[in-house]
Structure formats: C-alpha cells, structure tokens
N, C-alpha and C. Protein backbone atom coordinates (compact mmCIF):
# COMPACT_ATOMS: atom_id res chain seq x y z
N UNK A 1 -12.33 -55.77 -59.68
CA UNK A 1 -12.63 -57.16 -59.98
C UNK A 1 -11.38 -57.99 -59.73
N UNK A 2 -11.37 -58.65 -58.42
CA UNK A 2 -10.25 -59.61 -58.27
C UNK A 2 -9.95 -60.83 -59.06
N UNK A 3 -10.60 -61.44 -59.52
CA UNK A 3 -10.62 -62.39 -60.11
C UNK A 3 -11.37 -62.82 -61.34
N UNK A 4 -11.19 -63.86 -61.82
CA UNK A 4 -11.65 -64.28 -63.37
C UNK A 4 -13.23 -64.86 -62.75
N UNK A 5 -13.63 -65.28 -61.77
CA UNK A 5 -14.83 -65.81 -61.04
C UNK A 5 -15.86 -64.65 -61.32
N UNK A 6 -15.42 -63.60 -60.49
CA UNK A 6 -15.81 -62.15 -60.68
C UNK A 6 -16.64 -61.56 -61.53
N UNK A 7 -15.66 -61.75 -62.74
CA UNK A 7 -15.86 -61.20 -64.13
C UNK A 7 -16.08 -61.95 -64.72
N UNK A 8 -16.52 -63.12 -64.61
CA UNK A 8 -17.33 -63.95 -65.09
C UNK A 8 -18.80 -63.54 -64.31
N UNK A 9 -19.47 -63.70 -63.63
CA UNK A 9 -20.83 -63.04 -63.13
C UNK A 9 -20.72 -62.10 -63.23
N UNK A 10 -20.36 -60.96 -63.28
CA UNK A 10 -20.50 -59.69 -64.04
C UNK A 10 -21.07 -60.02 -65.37
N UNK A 11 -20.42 -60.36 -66.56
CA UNK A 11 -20.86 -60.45 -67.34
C UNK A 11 -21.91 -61.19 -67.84
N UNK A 12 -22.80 -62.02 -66.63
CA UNK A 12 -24.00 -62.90 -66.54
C UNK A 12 -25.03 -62.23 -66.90
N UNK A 13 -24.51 -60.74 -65.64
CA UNK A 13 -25.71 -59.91 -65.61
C UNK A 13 -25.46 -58.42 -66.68
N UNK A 14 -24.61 -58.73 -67.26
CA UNK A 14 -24.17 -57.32 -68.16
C UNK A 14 -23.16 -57.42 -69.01
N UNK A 15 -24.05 -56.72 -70.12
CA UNK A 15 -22.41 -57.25 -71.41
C UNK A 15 -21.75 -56.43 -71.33
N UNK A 16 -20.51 -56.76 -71.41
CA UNK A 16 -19.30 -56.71 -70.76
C UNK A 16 -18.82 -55.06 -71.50
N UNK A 17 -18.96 -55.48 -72.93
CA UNK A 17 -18.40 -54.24 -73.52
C UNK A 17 -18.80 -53.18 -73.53
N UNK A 18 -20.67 -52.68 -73.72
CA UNK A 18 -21.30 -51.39 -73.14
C UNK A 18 -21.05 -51.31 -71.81
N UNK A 19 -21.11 -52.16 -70.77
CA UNK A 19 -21.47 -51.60 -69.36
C UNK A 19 -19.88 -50.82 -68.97
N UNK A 20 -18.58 -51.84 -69.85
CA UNK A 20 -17.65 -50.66 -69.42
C UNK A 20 -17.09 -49.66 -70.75
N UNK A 21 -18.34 -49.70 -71.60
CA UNK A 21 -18.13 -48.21 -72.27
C UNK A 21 -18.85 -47.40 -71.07
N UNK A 22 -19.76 -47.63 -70.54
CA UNK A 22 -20.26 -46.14 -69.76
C UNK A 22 -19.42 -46.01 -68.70
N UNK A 23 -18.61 -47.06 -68.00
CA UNK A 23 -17.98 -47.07 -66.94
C UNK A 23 -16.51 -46.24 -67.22
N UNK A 24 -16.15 -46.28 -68.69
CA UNK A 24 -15.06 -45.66 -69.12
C UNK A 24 -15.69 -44.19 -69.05
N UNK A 25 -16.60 -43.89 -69.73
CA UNK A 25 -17.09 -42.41 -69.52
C UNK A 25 -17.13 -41.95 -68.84
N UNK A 26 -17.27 -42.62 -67.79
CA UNK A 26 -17.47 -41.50 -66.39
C UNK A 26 -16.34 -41.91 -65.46
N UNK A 27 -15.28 -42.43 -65.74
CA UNK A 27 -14.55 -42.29 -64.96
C UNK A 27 -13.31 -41.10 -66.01
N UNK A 28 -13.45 -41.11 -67.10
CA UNK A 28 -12.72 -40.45 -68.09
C UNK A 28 -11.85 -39.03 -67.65
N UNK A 29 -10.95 -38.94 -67.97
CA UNK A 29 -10.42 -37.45 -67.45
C UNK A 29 -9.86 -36.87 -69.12
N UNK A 30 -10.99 -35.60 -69.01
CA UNK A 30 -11.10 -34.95 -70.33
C UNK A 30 -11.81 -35.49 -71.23
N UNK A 31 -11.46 -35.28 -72.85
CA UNK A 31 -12.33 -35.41 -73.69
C UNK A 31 -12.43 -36.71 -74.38
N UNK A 32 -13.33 -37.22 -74.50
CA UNK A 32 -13.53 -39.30 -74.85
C UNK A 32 -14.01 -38.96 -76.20
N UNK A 33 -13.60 -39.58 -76.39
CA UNK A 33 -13.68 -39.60 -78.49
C UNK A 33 -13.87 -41.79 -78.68
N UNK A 34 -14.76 -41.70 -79.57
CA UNK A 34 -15.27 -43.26 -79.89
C UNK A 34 -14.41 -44.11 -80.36
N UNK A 35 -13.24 -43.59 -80.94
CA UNK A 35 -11.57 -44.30 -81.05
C UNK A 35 -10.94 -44.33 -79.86
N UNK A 36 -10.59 -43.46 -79.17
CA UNK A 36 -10.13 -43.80 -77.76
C UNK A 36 -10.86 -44.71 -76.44
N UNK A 37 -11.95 -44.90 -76.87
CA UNK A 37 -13.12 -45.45 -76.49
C UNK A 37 -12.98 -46.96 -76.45
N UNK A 38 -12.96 -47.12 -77.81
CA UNK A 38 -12.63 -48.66 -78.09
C UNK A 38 -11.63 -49.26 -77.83
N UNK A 39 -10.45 -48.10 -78.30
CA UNK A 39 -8.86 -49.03 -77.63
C UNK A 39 -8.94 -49.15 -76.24
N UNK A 40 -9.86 -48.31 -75.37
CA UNK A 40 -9.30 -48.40 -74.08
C UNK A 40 -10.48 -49.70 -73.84
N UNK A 41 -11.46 -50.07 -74.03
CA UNK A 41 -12.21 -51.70 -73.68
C UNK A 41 -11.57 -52.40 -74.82
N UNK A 42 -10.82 -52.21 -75.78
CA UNK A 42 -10.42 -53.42 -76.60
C UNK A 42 -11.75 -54.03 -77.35
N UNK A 43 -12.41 -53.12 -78.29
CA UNK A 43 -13.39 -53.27 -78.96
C UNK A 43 -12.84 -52.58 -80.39
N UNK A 44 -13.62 -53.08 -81.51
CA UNK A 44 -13.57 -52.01 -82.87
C UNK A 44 -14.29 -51.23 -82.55
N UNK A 45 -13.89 -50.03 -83.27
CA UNK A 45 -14.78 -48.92 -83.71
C UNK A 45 -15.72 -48.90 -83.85
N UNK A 46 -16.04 -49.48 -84.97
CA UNK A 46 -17.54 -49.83 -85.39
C UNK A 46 -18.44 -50.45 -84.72
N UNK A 47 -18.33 -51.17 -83.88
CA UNK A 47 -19.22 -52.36 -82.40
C UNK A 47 -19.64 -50.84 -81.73
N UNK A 48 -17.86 -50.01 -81.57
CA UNK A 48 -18.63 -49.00 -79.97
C UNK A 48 -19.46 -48.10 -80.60
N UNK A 49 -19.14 -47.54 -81.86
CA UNK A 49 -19.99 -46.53 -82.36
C UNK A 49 -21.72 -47.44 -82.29
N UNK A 50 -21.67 -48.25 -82.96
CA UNK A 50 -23.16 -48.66 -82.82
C UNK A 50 -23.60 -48.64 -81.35
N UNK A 51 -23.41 -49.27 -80.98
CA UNK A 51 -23.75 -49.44 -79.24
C UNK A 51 -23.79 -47.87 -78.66
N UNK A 52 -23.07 -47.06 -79.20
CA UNK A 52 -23.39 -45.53 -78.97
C UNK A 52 -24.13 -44.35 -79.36
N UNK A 53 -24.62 -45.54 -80.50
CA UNK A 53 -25.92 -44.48 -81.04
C UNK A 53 -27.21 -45.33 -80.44
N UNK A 54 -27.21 -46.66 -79.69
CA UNK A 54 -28.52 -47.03 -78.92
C UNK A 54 -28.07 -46.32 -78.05
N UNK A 55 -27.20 -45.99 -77.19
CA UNK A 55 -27.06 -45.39 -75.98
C UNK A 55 -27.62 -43.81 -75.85
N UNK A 56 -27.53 -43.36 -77.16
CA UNK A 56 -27.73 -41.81 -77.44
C UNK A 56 -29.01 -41.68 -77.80
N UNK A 57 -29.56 -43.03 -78.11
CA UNK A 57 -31.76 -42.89 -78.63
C UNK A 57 -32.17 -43.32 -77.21
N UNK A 58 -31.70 -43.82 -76.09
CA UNK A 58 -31.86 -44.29 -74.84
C UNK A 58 -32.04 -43.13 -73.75
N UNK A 59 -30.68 -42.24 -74.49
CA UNK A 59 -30.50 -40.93 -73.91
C UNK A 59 -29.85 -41.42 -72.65
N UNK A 60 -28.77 -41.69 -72.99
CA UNK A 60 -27.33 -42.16 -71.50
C UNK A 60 -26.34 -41.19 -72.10
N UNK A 61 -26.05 -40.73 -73.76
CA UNK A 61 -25.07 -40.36 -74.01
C UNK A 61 -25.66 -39.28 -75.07
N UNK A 62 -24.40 -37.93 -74.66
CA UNK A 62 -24.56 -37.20 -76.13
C UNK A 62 -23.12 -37.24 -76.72
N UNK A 63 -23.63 -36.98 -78.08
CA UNK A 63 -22.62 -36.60 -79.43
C UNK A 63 -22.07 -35.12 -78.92
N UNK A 64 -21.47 -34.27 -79.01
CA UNK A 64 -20.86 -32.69 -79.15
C UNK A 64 -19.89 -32.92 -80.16
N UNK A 65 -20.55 -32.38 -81.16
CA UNK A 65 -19.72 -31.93 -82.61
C UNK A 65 -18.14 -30.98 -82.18
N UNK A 66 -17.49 -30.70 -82.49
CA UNK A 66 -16.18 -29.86 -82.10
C UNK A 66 -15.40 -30.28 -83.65
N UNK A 67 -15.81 -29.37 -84.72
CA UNK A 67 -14.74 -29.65 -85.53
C UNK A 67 -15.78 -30.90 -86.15
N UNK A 68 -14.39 -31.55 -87.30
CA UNK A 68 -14.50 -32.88 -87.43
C UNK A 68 -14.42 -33.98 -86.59
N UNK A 69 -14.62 -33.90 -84.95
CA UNK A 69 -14.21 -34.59 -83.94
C UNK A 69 -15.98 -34.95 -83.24
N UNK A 70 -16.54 -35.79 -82.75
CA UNK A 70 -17.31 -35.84 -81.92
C UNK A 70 -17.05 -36.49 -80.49
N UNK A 71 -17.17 -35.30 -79.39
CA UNK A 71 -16.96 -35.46 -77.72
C UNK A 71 -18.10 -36.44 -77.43
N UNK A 72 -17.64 -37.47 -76.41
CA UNK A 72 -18.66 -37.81 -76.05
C UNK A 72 -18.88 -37.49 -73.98
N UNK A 73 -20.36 -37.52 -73.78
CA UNK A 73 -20.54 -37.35 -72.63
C UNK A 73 -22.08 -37.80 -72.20
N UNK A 74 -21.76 -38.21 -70.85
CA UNK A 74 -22.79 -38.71 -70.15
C UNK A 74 -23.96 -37.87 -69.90
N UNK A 75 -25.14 -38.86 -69.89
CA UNK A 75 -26.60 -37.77 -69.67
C UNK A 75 -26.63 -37.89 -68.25
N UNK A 76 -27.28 -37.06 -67.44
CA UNK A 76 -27.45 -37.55 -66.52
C UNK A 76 -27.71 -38.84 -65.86
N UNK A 77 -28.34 -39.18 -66.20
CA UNK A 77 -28.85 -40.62 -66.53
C UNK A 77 -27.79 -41.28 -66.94
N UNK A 78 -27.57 -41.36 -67.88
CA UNK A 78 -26.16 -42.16 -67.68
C UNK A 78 -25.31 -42.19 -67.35
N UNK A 79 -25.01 -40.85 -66.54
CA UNK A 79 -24.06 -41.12 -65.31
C UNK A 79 -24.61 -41.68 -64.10
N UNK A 80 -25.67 -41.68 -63.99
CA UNK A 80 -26.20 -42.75 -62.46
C UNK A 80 -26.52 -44.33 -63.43
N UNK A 81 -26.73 -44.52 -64.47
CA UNK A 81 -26.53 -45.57 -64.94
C UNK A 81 -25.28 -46.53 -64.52
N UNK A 82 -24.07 -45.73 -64.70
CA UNK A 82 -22.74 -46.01 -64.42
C UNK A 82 -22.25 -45.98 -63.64
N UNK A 83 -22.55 -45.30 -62.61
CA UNK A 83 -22.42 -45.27 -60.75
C UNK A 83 -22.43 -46.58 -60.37
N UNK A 84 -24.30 -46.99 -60.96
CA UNK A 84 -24.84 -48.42 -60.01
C UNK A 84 -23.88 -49.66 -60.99
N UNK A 85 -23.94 -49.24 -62.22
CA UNK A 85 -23.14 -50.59 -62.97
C UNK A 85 -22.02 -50.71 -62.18
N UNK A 86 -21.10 -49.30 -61.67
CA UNK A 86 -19.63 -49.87 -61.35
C UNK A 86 -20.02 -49.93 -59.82
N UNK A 87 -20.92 -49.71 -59.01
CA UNK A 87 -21.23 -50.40 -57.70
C UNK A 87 -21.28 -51.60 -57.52
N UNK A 88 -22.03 -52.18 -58.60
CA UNK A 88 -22.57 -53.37 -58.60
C UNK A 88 -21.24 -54.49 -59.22
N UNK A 89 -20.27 -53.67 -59.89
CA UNK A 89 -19.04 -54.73 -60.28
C UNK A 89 -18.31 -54.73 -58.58
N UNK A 90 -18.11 -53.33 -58.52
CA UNK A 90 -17.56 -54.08 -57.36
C UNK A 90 -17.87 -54.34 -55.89
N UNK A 91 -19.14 -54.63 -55.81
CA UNK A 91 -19.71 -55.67 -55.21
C UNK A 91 -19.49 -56.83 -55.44
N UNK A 92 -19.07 -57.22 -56.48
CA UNK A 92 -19.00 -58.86 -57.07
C UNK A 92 -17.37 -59.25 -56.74
C-alpha cells in the first residue's frame, strides 16, 4: 500500500483490523498467539480475541490449546480468504 489514498479504499471495502488479522496469519512465520496478534495490527487484546472467536464460528480460524497458550491458525478457507484480501490490497 503506497499511499494514504490506498488505504483509505481499502478500508471502504474492509475493516481494516480483521482483514489484516488474517493477513498477519498467513503471512506469520511460526507460532501467532492473540497478544502478538494485536501488537503487531496495533489493536487490544480484547477487540482481536473477539473478532477471533467470529472468525473461529465462521471457520477461517482454529484455537490449538498447547499448555496455557492458545496457537492460532488458518482454516483452509481462511487461508484463501487471505490470499484474495491481500490480492485485492495490493491491487489498490
């Protein structure tokens, strides 16, 4: 996204903060946890966790328990969800 023009119509057609939680997921290297999640879009906790349990009744995302820790990862589906979202940014 070159410019503020850009990312302004992007976010016409998509709110800003889920479309690059999934865009963070799948570009992610290793394990994404819902705190690392948020610092990296600059969201609270609490916004991404919600938005991640519609994403997980939608079935774009699962939970994996590990410990007191929950992994997160893309469904299939929500990894081609996130393909066309980040095609479509940068197209714009």
């Amino acid at each position: 996204m070159a410019n503020l023009q850009n990312k302004e119509i992007f976010n016409v057609f998509f709110r800003e903060k889920p479309a690059m939680m999934l865009i963070g997921l799948k570009n992610a290297k290793g394990a994404v946890y819902a705190s690392s999640l948020a610092k990296s879009i600059d969201c609270t906790y609490s916004h991404v966790v919600k938005i991640l349990q519609e994403m997980q009744k939608a079935g774009l995302v699962n939970f994996e328990k590990q410990g007191r820790l929950k992994i997160l990862t893309l469904t299939k589906a929500g990894n081609e969800i996130a393909e066309h979202i980040n095609g479509i940014r940068n197209l714009l």
